[in-house]
C-alpha atoms as a PDB file:
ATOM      1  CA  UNK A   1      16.055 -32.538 -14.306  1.00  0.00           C
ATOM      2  CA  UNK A   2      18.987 -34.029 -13.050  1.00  0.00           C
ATOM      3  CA  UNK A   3      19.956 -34.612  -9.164  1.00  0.00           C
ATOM      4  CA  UNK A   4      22.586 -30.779  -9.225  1.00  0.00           C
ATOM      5  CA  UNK A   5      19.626 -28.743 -10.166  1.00  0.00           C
ATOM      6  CA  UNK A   6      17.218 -29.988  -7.224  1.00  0.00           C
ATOM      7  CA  UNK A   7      20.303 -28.796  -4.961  1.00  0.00           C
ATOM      8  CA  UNK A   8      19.274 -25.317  -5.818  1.00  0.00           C
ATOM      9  CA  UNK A   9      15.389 -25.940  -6.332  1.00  0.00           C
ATOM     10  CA  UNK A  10      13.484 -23.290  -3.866  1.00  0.00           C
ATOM     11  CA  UNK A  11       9.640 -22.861  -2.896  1.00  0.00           C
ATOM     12  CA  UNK A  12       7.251 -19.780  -4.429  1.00  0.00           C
ATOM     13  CA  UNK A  13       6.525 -19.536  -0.146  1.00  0.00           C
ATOM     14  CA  UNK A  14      10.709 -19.850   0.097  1.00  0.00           C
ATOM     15  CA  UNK A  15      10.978 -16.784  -2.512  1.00  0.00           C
ATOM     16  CA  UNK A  16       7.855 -15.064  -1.043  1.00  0.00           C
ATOM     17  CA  UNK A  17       9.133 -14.976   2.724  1.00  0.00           C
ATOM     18  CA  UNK A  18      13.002 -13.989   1.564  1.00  0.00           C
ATOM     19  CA  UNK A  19      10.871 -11.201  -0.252  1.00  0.00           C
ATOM     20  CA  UNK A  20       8.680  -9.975   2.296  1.00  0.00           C
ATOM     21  CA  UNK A  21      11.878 -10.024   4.760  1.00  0.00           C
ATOM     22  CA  UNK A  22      14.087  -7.762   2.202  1.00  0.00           C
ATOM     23  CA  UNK A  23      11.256  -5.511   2.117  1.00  0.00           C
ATOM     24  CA  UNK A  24      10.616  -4.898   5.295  1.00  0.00           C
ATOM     25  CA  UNK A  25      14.890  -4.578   6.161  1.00  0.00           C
ATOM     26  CA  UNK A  26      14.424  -1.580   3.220  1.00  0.00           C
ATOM     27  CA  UNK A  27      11.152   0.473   4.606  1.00  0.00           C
ATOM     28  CA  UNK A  28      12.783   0.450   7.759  1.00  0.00           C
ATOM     29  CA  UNK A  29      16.106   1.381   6.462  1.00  0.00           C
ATOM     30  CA  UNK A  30      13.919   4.454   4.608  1.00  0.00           C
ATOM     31  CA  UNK A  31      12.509   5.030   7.933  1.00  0.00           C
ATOM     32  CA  UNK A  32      15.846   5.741   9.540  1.00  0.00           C
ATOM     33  CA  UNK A  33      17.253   7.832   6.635  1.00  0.00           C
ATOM     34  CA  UNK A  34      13.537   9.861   6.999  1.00  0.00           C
ATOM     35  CA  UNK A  35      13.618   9.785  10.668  1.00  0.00           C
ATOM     36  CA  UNK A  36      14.273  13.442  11.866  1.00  0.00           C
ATOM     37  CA  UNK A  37      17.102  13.035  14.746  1.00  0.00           C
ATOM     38  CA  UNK A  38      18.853  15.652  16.103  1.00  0.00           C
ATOM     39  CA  UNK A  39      21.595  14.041  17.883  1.00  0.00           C
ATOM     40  CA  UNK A  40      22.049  11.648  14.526  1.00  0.00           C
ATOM     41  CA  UNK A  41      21.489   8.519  16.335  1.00  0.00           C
ATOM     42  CA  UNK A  42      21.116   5.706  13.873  1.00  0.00           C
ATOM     43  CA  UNK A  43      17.691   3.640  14.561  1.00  0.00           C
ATOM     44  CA  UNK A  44      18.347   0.214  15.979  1.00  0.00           C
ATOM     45  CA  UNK A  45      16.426  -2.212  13.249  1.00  0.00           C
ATOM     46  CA  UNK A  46      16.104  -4.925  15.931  1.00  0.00           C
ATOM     47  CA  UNK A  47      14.357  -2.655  18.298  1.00  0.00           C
ATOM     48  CA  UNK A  48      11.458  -1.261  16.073  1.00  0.00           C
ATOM     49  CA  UNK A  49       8.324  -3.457  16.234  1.00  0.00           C
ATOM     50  CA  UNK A  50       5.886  -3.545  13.350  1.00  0.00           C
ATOM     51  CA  UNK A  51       2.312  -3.245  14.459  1.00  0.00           C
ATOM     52  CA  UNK A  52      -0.895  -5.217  11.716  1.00  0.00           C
ATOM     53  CA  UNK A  53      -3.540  -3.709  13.310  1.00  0.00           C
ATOM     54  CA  UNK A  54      -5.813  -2.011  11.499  1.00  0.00           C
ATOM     55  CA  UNK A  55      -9.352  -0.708  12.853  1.00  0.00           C
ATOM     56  CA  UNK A  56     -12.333   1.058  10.583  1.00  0.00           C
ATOM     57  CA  UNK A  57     -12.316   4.632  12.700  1.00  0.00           C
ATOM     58  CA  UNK A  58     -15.128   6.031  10.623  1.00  0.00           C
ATOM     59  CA  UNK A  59     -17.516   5.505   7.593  1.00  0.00           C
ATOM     60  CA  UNK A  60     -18.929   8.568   6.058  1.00  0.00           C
ATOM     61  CA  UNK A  61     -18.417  12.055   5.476  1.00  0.00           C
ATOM     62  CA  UNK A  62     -17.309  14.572   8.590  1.00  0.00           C
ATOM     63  CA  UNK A  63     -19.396  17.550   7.217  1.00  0.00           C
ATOM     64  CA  UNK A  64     -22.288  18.495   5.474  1.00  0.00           C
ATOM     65  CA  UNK A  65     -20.388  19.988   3.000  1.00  0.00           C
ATOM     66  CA  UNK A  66     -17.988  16.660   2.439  1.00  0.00           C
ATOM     67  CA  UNK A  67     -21.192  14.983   1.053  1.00  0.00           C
ATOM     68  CA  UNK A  68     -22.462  17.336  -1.036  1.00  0.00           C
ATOM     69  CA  UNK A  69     -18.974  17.266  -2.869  1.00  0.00           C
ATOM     70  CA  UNK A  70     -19.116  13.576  -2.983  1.00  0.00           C
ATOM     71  CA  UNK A  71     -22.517  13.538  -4.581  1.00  0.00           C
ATOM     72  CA  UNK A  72     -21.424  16.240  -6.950  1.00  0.00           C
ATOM     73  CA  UNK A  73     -18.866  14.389  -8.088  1.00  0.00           C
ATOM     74  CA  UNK A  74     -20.771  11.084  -8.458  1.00  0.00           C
ATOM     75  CA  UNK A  75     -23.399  13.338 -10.374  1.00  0.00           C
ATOM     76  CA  UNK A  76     -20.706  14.770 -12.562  1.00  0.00           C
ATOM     77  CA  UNK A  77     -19.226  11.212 -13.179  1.00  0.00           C
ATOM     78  CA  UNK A  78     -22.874   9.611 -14.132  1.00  0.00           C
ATOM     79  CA  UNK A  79     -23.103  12.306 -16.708  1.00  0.00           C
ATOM     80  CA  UNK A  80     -19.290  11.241 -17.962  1.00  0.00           C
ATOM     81  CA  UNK A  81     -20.828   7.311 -18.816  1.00  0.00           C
ATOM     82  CA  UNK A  82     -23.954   8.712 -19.981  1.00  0.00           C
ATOM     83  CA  UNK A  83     -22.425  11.351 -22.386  1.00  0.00           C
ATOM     84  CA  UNK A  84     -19.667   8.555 -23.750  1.00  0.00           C
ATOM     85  CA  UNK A  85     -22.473   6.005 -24.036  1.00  0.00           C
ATOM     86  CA  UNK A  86     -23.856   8.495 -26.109  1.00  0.00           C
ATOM     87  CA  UNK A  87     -21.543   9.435 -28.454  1.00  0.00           C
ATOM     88  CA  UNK A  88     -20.391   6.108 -28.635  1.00  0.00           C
ATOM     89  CA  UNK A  89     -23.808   4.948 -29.617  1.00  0.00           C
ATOM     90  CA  UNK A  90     -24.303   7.517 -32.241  1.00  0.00           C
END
């Protein structure tokens, strides 16, 4: 490797952070072609600010009835594996 081609040598945290910047440019050009404005008033890119926050709000199921669907369908898969086990063993 000869002197010209570590000119134009770049980082995987180089390529990573040009990445991650080109991304977010295109979700928040999406976000202004899916933003619903009626006066047609293009979004300002260098206004928006990009919140990371992100809280657990619950664990669990709301209702009664959310649960018993979730254990239904962890019933229904148990008898999936045991049925293919099955078959596979016969």
């Amino acid at each position: 490797m000869g002197l010209d081609s570590q000119r134009y040598s770049t980082t995987f945290g180089a390529l990573r952070a040009d990445r991650r910047t080109w991304r977010l440019a295109d979700d928040l050009a999406q976000l202004d072609r899916d933003t619903d404005d009626p006066n047609t008033i293009p979004l300002d890119l260098s206004t928006v600010t990009v919140v990371n926050d992100w809280r657990l709000v619950h664990i669990g199921h709301h209702t009664h009835a959310e649960r018993e669907l979730a254990v239904a369908i962890a019933e229904r898969n148990r008898q999936q594996r045991r049925s293919t086990r099955t078959r596979r063993a016969a």
